[in-house]
C-alpha atoms as a PDB file:
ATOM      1  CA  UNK A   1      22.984  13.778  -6.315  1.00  0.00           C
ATOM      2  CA  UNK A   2      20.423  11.342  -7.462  1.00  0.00           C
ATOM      3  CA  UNK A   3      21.892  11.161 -10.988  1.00  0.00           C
ATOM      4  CA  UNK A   4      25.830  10.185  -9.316  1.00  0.00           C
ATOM      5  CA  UNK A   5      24.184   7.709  -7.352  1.00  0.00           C
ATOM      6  CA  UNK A   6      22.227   6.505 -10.044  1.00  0.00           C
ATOM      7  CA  UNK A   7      25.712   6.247 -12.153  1.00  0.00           C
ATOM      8  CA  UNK A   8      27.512   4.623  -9.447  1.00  0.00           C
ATOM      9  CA  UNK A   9      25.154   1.543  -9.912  1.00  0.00           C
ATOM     10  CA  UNK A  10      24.957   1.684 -13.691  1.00  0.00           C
ATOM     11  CA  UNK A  11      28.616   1.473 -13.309  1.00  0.00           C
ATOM     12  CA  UNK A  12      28.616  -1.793 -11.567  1.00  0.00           C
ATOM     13  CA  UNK A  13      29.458  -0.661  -8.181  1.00  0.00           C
ATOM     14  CA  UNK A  14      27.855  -2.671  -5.460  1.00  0.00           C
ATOM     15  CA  UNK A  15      27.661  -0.709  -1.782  1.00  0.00           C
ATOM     16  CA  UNK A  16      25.760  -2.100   1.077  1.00  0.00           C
ATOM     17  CA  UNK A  17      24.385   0.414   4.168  1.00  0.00           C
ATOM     18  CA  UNK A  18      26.125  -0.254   7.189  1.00  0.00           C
ATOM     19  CA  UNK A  19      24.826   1.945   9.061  1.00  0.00           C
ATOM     20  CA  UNK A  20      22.077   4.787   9.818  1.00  0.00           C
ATOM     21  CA  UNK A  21      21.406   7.662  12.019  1.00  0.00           C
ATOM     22  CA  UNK A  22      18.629   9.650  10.430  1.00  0.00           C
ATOM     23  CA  UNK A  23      15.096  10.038  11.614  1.00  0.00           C
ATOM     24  CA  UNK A  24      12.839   8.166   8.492  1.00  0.00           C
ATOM     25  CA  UNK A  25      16.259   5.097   8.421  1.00  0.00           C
ATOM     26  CA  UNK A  26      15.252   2.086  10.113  1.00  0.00           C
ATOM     27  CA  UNK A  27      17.594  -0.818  10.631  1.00  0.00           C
ATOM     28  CA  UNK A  28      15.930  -2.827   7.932  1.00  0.00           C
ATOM     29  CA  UNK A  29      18.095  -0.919   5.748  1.00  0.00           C
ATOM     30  CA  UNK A  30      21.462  -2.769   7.167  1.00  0.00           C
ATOM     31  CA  UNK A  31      23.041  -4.819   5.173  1.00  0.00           C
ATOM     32  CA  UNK A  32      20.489  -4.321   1.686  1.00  0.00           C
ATOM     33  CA  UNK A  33      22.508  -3.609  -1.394  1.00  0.00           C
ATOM     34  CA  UNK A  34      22.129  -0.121  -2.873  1.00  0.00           C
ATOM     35  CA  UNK A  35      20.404  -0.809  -6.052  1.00  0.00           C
ATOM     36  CA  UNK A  36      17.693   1.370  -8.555  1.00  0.00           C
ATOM     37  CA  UNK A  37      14.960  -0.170  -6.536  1.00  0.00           C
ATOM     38  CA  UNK A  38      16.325   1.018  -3.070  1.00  0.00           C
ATOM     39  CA  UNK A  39      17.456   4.059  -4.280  1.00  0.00           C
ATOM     40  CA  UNK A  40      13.829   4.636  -5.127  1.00  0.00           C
ATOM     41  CA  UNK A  41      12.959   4.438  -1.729  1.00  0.00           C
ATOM     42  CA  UNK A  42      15.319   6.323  -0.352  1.00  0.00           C
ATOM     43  CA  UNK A  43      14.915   9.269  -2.263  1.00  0.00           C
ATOM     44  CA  UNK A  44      11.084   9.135  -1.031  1.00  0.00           C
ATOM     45  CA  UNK A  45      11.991   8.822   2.191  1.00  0.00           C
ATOM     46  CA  UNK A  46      14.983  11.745   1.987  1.00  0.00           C
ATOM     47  CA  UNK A  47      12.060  13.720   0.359  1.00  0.00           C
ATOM     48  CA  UNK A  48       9.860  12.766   3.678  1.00  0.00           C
ATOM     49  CA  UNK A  49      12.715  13.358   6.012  1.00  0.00           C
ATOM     50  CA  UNK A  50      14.326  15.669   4.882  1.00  0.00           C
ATOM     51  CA  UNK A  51      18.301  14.094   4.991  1.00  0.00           C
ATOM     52  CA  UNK A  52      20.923  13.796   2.487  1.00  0.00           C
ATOM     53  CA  UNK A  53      19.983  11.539   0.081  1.00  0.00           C
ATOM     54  CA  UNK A  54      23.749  10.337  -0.176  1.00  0.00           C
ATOM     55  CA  UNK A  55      23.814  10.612   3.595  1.00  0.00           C
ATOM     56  CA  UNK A  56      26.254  12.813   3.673  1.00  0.00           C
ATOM     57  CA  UNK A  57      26.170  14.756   7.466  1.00  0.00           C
ATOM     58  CA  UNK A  58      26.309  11.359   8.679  1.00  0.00           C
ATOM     59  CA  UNK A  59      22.780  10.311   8.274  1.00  0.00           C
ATOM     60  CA  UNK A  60      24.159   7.072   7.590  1.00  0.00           C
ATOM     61  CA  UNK A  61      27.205   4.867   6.179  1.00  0.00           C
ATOM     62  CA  UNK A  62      28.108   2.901   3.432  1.00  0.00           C
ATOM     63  CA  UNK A  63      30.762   0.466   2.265  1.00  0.00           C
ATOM     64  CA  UNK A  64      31.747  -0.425  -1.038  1.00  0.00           C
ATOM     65  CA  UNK A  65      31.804  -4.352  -1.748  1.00  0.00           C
ATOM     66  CA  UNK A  66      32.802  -4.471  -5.332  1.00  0.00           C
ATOM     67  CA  UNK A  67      33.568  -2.311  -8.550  1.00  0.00           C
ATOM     68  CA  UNK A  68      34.661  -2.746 -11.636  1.00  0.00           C
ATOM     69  CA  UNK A  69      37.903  -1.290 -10.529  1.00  0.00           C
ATOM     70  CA  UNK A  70      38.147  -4.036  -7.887  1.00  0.00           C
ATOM     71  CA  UNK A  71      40.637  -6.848  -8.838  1.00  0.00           C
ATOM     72  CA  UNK A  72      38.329  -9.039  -6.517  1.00  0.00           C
ATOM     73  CA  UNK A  73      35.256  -8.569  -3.810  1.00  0.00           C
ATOM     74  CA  UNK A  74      34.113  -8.446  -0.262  1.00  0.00           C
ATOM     75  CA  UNK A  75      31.869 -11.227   0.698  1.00  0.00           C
ATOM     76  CA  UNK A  76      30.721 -10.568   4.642  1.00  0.00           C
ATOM     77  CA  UNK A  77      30.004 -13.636   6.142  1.00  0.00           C
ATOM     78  CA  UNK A  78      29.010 -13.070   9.591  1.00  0.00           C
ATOM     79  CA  UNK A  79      27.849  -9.465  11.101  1.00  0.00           C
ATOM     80  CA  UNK A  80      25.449  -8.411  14.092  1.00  0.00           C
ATOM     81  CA  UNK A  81      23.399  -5.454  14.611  1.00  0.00           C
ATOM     82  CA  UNK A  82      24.097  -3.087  16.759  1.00  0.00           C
ATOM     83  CA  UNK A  83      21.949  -0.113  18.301  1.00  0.00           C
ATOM     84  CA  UNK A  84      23.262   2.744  20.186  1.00  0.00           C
ATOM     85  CA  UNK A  85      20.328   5.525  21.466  1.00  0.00           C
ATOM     86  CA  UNK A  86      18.950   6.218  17.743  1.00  0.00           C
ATOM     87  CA  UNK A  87      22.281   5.022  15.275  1.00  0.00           C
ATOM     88  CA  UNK A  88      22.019   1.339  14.331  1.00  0.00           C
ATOM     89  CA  UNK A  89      24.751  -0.297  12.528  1.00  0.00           C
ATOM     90  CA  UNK A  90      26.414  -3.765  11.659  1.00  0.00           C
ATOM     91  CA  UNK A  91      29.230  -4.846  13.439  1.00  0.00           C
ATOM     92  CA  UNK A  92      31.044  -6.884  10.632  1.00  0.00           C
ATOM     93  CA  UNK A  93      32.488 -10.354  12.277  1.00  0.00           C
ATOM     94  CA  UNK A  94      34.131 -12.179   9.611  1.00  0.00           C
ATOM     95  CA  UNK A  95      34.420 -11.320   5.785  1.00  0.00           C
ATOM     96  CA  UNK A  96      36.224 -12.819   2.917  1.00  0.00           C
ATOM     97  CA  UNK A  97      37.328 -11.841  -0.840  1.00  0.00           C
ATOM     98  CA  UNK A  98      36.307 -13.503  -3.596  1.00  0.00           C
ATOM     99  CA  UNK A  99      38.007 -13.288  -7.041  1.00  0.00           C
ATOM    100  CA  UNK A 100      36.175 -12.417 -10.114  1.00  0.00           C
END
């Protein structure tokens, strides 16, 4: 899994976490862009953990801001955080898309 997510960067596919639900995922992690250095740390702390290191099981979410499929990208503007028991995640307000 490590080596797709690895390729998904090296690709020039930039993903934020919008959300997490997984003992070891703090809400510092909303809203940081998924790059080699965070993926660092999150392998240590899947290894830690013990979750998915591509959250799948719904240890947390993603979403996909740009690629270079996309014709242009998501910028998010305004966003709050929102807990709920032990999930925290960002409640996106206002975005916009910005050509390339």
């Amino acid at each position: 899994m490590e080596n797709y997510l690895n390729s998904f960067i090296n690709d020039g596919f930039k993903a934020i976490i919008v959300s997490v639900s997984a003992y070891g995922l703090g809400k510092d992690l909303l809203g940081k862009v998924i790059d080699n250095d965070l993926l660092s740390k999150l392998k240590s702390l899947s290894e830690r953990y013990h979750f998915n290191l591509a959250f799948e099981g719904g240890e947390g979410e993603t979403c996909v801001l740009d690629g270079p499929i996309f014709k242009r990208s998501i910028m998010i503007d305004e966003y709050d955080i929102i807990e709920d028991g032990s999930k925290y995640y960002l409640d996106i307000k206002d975005a916009h898309l910005v050509g390339k």
